[in-house]
N, C-alpha and C. Protein backbone atom coordinates (compact mmCIF):
# COMPACT_ATOMS: atom_id res chain seq x y z
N UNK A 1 209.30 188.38 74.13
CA UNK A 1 210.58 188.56 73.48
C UNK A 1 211.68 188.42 74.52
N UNK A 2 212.44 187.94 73.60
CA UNK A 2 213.66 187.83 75.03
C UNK A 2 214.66 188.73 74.59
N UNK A 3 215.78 189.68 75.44
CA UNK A 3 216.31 190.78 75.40
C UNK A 3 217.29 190.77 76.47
N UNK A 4 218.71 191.66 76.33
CA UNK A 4 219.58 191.62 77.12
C UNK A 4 219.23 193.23 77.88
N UNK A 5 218.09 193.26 76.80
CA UNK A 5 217.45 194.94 78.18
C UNK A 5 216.76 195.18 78.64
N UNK A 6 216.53 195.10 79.91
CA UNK A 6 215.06 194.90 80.84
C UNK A 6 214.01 195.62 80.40
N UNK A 7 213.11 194.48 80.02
CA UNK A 7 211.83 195.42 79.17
C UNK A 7 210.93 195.57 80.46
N UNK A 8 210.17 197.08 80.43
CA UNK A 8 209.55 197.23 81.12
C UNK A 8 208.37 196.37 81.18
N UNK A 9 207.81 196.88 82.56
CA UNK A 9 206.74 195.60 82.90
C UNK A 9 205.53 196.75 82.22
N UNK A 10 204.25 196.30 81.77
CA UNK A 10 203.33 196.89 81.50
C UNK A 10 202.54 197.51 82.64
N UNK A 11 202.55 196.59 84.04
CA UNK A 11 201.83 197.80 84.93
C UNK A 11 202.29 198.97 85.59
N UNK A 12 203.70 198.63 85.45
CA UNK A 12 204.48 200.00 85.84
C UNK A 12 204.40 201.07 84.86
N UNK A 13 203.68 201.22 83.60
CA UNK A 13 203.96 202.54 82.40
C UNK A 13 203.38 203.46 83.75
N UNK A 14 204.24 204.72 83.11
CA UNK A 14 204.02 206.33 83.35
C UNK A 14 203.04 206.34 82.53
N UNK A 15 201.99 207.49 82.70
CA UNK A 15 200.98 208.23 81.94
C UNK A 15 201.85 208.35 79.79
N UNK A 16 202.87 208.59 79.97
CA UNK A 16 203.26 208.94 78.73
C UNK A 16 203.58 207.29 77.92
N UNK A 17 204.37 206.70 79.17
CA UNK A 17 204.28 204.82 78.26
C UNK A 17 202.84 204.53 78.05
N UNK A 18 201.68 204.80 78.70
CA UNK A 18 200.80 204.28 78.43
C UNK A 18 200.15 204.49 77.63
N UNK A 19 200.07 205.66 76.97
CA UNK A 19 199.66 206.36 75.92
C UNK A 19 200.52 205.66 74.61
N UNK A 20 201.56 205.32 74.50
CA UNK A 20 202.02 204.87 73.70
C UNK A 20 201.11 203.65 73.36
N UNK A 21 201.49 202.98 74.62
CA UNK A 21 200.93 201.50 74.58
C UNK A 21 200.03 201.40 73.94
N UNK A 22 198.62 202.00 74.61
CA UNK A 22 197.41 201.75 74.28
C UNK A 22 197.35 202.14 72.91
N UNK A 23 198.11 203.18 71.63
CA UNK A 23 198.25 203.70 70.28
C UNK A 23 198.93 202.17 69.91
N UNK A 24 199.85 201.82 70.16
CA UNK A 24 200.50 200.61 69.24
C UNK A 24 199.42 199.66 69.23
N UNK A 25 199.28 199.15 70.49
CA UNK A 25 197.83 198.37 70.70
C UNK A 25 196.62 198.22 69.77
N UNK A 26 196.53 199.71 69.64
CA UNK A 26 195.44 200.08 68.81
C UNK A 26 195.81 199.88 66.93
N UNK A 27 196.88 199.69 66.74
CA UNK A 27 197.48 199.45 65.38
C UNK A 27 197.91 198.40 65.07
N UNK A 28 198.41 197.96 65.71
CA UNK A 28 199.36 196.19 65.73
C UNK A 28 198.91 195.58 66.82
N UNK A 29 198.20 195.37 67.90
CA UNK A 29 197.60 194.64 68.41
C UNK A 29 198.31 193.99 69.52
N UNK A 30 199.79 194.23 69.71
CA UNK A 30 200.86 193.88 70.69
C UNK A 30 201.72 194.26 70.41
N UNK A 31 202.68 194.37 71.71
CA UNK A 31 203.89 195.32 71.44
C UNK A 31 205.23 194.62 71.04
N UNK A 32 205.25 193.76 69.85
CA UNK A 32 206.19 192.33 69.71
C UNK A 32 207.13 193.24 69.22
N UNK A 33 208.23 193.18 68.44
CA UNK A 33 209.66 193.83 68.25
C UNK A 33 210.11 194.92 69.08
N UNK A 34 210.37 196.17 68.77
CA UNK A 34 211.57 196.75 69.45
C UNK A 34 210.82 197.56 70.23
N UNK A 35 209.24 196.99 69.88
CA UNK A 35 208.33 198.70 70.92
C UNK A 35 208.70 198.14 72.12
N UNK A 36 208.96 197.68 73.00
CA UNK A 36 209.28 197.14 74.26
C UNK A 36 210.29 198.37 74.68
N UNK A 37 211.23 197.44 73.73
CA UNK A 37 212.07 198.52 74.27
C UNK A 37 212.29 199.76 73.64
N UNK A 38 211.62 200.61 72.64
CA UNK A 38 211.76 201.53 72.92
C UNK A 38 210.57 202.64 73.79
N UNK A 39 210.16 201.68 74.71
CA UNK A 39 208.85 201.61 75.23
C UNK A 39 209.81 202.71 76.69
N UNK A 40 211.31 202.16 76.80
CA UNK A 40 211.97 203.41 77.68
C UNK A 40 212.35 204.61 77.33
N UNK A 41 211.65 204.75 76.27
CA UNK A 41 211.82 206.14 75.30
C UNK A 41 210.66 206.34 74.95
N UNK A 42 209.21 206.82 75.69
CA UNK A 42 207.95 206.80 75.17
C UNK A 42 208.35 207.83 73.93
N UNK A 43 208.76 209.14 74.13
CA UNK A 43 208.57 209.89 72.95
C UNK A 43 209.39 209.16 71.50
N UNK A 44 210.09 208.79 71.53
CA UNK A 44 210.74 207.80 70.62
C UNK A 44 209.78 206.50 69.35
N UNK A 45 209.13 206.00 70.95
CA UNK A 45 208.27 204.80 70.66
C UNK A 45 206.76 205.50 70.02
N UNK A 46 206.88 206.82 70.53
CA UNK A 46 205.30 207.71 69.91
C UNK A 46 206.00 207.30 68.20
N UNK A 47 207.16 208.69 68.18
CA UNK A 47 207.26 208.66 66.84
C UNK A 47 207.59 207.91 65.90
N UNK A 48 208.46 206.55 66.38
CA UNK A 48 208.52 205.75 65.65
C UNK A 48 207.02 204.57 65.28
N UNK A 49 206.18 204.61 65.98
CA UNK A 49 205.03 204.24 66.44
C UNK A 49 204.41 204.19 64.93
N UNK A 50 204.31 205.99 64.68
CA UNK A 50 203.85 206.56 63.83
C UNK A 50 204.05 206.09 62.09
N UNK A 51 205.65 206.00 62.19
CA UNK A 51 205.98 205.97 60.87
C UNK A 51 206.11 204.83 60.96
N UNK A 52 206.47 203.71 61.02
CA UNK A 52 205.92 202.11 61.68
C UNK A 52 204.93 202.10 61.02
N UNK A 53 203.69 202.42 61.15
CA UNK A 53 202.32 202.31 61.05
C UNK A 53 201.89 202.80 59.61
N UNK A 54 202.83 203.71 58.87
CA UNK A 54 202.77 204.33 57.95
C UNK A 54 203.71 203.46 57.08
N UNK A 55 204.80 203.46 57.30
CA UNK A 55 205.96 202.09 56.62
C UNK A 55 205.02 201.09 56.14
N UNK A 56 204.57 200.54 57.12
CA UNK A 56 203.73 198.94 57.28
C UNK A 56 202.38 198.98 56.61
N UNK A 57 201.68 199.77 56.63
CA UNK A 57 200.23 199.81 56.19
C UNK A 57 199.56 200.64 55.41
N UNK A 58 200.26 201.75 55.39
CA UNK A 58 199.83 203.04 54.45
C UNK A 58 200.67 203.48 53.11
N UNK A 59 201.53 202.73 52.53
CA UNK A 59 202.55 202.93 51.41
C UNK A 59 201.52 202.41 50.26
N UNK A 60 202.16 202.67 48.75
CA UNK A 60 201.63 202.36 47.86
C UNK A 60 202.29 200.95 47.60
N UNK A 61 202.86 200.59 48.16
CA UNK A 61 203.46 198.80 48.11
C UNK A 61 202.07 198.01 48.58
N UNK A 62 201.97 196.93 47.58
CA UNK A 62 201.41 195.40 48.25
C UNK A 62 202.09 194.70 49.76
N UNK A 63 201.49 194.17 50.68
CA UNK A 63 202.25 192.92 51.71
C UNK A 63 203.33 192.42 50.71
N UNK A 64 203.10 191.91 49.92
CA UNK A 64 204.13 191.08 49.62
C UNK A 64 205.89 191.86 49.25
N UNK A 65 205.08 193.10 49.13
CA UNK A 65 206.20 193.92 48.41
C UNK A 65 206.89 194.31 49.53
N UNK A 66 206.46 195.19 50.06
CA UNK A 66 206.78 195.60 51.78
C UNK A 66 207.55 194.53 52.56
N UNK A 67 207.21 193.42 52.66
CA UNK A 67 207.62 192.51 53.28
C UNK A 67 208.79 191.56 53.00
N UNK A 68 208.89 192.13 51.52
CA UNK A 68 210.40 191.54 50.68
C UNK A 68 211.18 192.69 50.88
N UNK A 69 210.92 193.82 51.19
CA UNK A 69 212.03 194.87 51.45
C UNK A 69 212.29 194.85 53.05
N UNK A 70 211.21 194.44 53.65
CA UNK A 70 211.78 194.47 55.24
C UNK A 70 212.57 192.40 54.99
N UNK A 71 212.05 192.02 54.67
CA UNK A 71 213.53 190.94 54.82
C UNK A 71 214.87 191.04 53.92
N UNK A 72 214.53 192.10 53.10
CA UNK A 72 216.09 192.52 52.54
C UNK A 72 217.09 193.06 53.37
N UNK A 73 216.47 194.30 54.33
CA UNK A 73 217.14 194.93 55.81
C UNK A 73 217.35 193.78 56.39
N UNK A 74 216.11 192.98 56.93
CA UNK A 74 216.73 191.84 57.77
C UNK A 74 218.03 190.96 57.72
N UNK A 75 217.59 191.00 56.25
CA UNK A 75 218.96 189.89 55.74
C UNK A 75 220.33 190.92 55.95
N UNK A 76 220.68 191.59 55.40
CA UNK A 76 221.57 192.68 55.43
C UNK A 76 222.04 192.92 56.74
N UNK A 77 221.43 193.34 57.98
CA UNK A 77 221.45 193.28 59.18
C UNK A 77 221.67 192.62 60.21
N UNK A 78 221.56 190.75 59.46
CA UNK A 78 221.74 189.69 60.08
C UNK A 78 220.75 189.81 61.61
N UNK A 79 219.59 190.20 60.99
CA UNK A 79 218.32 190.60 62.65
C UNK A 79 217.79 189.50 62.52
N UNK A 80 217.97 188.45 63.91
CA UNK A 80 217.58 187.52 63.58
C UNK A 80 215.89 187.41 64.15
N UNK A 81 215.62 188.76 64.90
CA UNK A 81 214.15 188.95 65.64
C UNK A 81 213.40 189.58 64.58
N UNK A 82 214.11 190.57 63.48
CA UNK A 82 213.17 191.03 62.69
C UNK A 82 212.58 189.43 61.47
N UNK A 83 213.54 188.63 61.59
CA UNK A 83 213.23 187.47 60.26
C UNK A 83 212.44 186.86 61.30
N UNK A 84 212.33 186.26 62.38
CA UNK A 84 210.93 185.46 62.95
C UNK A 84 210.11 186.15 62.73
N UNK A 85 209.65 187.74 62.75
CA UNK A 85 208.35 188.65 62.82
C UNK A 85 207.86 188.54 61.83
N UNK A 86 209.11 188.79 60.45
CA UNK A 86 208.15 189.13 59.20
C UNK A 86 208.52 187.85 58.64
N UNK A 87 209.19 187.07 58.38
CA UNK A 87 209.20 185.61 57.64
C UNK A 87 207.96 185.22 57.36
N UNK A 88 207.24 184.66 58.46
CA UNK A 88 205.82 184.46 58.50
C UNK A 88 204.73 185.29 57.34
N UNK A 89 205.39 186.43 57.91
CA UNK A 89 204.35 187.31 57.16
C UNK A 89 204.38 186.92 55.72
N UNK A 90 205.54 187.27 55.20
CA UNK A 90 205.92 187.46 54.13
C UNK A 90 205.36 186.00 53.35
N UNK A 91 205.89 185.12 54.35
CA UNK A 91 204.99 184.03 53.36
C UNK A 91 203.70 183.70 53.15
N UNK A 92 202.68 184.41 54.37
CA UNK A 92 201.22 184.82 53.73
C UNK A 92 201.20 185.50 52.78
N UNK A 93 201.80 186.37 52.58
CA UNK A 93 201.62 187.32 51.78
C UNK A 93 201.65 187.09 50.38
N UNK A 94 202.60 185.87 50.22
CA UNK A 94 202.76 185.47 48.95
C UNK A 94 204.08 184.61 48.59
N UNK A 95 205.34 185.57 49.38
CA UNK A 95 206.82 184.97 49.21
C UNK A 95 206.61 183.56 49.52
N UNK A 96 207.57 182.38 48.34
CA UNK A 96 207.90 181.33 48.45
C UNK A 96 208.75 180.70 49.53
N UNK A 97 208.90 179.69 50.26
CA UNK A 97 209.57 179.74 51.65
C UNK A 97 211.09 179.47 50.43
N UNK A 98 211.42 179.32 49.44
CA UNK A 98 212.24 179.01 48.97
C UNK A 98 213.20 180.39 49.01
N UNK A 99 212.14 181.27 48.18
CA UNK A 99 212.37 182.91 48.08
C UNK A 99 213.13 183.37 49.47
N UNK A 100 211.98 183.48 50.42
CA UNK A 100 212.56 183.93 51.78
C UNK A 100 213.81 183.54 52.35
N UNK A 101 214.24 181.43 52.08
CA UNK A 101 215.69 181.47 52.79
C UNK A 101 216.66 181.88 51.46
N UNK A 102 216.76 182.35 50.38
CA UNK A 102 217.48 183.07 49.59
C UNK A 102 217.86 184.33 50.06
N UNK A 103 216.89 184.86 50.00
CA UNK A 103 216.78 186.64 50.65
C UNK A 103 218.01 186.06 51.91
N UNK A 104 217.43 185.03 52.86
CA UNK A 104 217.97 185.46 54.22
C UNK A 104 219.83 185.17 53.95
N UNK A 105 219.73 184.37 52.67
CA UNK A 105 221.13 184.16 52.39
C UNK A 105 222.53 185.23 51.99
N UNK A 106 221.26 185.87 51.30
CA UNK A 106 221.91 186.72 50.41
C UNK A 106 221.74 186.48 49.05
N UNK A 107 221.13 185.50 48.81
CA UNK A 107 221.31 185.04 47.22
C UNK A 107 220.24 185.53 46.92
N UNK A 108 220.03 185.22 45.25
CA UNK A 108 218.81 185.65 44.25
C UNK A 108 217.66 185.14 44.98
N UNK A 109 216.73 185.18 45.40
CA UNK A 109 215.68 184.88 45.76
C UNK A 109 214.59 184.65 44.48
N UNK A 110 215.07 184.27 43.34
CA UNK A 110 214.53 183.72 42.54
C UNK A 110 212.54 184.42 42.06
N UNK A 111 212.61 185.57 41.95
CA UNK A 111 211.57 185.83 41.94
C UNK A 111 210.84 185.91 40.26
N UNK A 112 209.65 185.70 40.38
CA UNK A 112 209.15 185.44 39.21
C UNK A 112 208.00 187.12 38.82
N UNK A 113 207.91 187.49 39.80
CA UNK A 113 206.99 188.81 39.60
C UNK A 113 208.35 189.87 39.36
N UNK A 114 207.57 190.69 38.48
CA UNK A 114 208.77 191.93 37.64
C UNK A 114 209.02 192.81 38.89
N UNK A 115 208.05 193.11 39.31
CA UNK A 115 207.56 194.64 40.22
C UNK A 115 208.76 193.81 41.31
N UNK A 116 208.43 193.01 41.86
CA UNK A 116 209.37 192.23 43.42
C UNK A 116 210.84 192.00 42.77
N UNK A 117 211.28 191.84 41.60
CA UNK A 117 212.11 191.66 41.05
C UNK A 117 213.35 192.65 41.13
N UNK A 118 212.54 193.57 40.40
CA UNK A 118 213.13 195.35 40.59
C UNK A 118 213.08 195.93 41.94
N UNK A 119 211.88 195.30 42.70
CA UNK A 119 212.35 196.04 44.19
C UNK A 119 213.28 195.06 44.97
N UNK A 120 213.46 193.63 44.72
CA UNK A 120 215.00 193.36 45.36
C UNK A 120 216.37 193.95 44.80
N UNK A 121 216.13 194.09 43.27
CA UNK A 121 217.51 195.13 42.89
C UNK A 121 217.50 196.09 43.51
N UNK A 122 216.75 197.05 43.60
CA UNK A 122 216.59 198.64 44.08
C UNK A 122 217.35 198.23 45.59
N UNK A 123 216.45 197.29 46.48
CA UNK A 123 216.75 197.49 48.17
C UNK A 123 218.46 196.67 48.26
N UNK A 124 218.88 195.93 47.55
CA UNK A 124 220.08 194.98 47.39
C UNK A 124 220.98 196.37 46.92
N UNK A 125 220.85 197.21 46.00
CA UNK A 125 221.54 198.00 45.82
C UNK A 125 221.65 199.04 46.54
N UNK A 126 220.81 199.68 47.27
CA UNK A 126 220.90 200.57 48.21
C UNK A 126 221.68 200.22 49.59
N UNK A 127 221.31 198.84 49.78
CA UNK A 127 221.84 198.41 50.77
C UNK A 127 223.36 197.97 51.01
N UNK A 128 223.99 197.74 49.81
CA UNK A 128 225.29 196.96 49.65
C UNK A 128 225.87 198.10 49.27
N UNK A 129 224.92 199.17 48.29
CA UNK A 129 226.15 200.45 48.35
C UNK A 129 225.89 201.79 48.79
N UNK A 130 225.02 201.87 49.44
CA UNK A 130 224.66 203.08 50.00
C UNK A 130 223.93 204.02 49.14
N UNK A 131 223.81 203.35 48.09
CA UNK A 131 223.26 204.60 46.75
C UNK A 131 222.53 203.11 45.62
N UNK A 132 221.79 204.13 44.69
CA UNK A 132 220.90 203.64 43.79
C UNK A 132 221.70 204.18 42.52
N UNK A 133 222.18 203.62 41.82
CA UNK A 133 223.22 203.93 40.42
C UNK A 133 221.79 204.87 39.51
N UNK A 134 222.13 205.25 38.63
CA UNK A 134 221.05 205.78 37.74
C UNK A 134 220.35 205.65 36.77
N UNK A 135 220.79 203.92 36.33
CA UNK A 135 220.05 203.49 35.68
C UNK A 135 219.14 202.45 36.10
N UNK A 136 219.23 201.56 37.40
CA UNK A 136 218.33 201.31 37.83
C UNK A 136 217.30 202.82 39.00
N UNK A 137 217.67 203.37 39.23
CA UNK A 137 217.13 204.97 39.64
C UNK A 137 216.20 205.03 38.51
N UNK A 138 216.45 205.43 37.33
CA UNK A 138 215.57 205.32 36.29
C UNK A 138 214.60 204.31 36.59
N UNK A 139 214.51 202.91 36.66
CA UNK A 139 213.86 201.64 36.03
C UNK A 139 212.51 201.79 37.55
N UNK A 140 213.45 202.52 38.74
CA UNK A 140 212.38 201.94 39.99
C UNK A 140 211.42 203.97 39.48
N UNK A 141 212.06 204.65 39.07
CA UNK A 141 211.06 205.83 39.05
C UNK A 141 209.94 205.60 37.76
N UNK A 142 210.32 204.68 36.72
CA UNK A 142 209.46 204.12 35.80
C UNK A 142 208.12 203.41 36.56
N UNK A 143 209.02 202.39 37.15
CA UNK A 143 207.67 201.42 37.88
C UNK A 143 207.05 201.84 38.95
N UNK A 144 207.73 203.05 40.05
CA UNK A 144 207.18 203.04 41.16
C UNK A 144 206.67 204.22 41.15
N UNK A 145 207.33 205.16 40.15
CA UNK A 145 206.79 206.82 40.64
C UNK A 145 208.23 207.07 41.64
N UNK A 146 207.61 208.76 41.75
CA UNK A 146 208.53 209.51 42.95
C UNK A 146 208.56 209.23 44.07
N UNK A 147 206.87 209.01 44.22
CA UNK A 147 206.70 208.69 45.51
C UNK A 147 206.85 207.16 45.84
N UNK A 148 206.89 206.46 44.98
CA UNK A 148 207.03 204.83 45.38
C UNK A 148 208.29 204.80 45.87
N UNK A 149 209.56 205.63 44.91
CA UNK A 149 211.02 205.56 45.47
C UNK A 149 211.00 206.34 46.58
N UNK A 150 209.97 207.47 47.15
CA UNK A 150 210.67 208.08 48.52
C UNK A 150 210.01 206.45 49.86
N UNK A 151 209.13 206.04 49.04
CA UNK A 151 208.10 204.97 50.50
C UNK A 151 209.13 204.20 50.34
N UNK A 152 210.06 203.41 49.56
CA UNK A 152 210.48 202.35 49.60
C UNK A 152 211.71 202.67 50.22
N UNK A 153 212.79 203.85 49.84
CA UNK A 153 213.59 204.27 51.06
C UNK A 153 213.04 204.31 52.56
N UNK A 154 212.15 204.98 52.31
CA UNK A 154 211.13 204.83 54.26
C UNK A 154 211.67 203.82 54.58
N UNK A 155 210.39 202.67 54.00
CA UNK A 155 210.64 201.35 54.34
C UNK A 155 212.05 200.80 54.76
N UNK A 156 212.57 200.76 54.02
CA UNK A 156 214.18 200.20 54.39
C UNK A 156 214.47 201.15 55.65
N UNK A 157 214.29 202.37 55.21
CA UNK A 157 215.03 203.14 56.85
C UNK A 157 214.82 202.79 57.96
N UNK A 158 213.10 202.83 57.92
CA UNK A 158 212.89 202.15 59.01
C UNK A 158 212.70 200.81 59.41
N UNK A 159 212.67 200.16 59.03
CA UNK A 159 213.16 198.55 59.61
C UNK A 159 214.58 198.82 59.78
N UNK A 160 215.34 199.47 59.16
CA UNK A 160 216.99 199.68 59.70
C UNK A 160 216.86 200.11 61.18
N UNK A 161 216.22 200.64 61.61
CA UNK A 161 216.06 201.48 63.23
C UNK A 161 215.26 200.07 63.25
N UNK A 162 214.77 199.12 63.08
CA UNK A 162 214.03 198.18 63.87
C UNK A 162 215.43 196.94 64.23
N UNK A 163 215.63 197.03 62.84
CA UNK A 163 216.52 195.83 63.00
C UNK A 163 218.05 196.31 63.82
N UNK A 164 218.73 197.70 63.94
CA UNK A 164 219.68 198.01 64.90
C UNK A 164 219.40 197.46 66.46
N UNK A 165 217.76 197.89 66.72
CA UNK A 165 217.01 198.18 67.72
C UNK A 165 217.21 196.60 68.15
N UNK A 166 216.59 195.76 67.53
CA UNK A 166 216.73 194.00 67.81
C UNK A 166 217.98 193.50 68.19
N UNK A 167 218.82 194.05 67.25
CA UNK A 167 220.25 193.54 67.04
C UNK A 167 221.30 193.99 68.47
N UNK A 168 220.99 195.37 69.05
CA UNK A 168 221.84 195.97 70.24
C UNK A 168 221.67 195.52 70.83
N UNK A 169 220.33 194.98 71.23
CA UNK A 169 219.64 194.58 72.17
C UNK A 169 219.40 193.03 72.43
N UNK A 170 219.65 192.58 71.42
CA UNK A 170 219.81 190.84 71.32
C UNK A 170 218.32 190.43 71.77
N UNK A 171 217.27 191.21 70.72
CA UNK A 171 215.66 190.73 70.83
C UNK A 171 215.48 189.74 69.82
N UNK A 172 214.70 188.86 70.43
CA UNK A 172 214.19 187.66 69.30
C UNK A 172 213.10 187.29 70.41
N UNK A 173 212.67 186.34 69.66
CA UNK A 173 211.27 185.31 69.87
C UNK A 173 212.23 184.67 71.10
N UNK A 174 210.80 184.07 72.09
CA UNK A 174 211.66 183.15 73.03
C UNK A 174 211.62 181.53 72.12
């Protein structure tokens, strides 16, 4: 990744970076977005580590779903390191490359599944106004449950701390 903040070197970790390391390692397989750098904040990089790992892999969302709400932040955020990471993804996952440069536009991303439909309203609305009105509030506690609406706030929150994290820091792909 390239960065305007000196990412540490891996043989220099302290006992506490390394412990991090070797946990992300052990979950994601490399330390690509903002763990670098918040790799100068091991306790930081623990806990965000954590809910990262929980955001990404342990929610009641599908890939495809997850991955249309982290390029909704992206888009919103204008992160241009978080859209190389998950773009990709997202289009294994399922998203149309058509879908994805919509999202990155801002526009309708044209979706044909109900469930992805309602979760670009839900994350488009949270995001543009800080709040969920109450009748789509209603429509996402219909489809998702309580707990689908507390994971899908997660989600957005945290890619918001990913995508600030990219963005201060001017991280992207080389």
């Amino acid at each position: 990744m390239q960065s305007r903040l000196p990412l540490p070197e891996i043989s220099r970790f302290d006992p506490a970076q390394r412990a991090v390391h070797d946990s992300i390692l052990s979950t994601r397989g490399n330390l690509s977005g903002p763990f670098l750098a918040w790799m100068h904040s091991p306790e930081l990089a623990s806990h965000a580590e954590k809910l990262g790992a929980f955001c990404r892999y342990q929610t009641g969302f599908t890939l495809v779903e997850s991955e249309l709400l982290i390029l909704c932040v992206a888009a919103r955020f204008q992160c241009l390191g978080e859209q190389q990471i998950h773009e990709p993804i997202a289009q294994q996952a399922g998203l149309s490359p058509e879908s994805i440069a919509n999202i990155r536009r801002g526009a309708s991303p044209g979706l044909a599944d109900e469930r992805q439909r309602l979760l670009h309203l839900l994350a488009t609305e949270l995001l543009d106004t800080h709040r969920i009105g109450a009748d789509l509030y209603r429509q996402g506690i219909a489809a998702f449950g309580e707990r689908g609406m507390v994971e899908l706030v997660g989600i957005m929150g945290y890619y918001a701390l990913v995508a600030m994290t990219l963005n201060a820091f001017e991280m992207r792909m080389a």
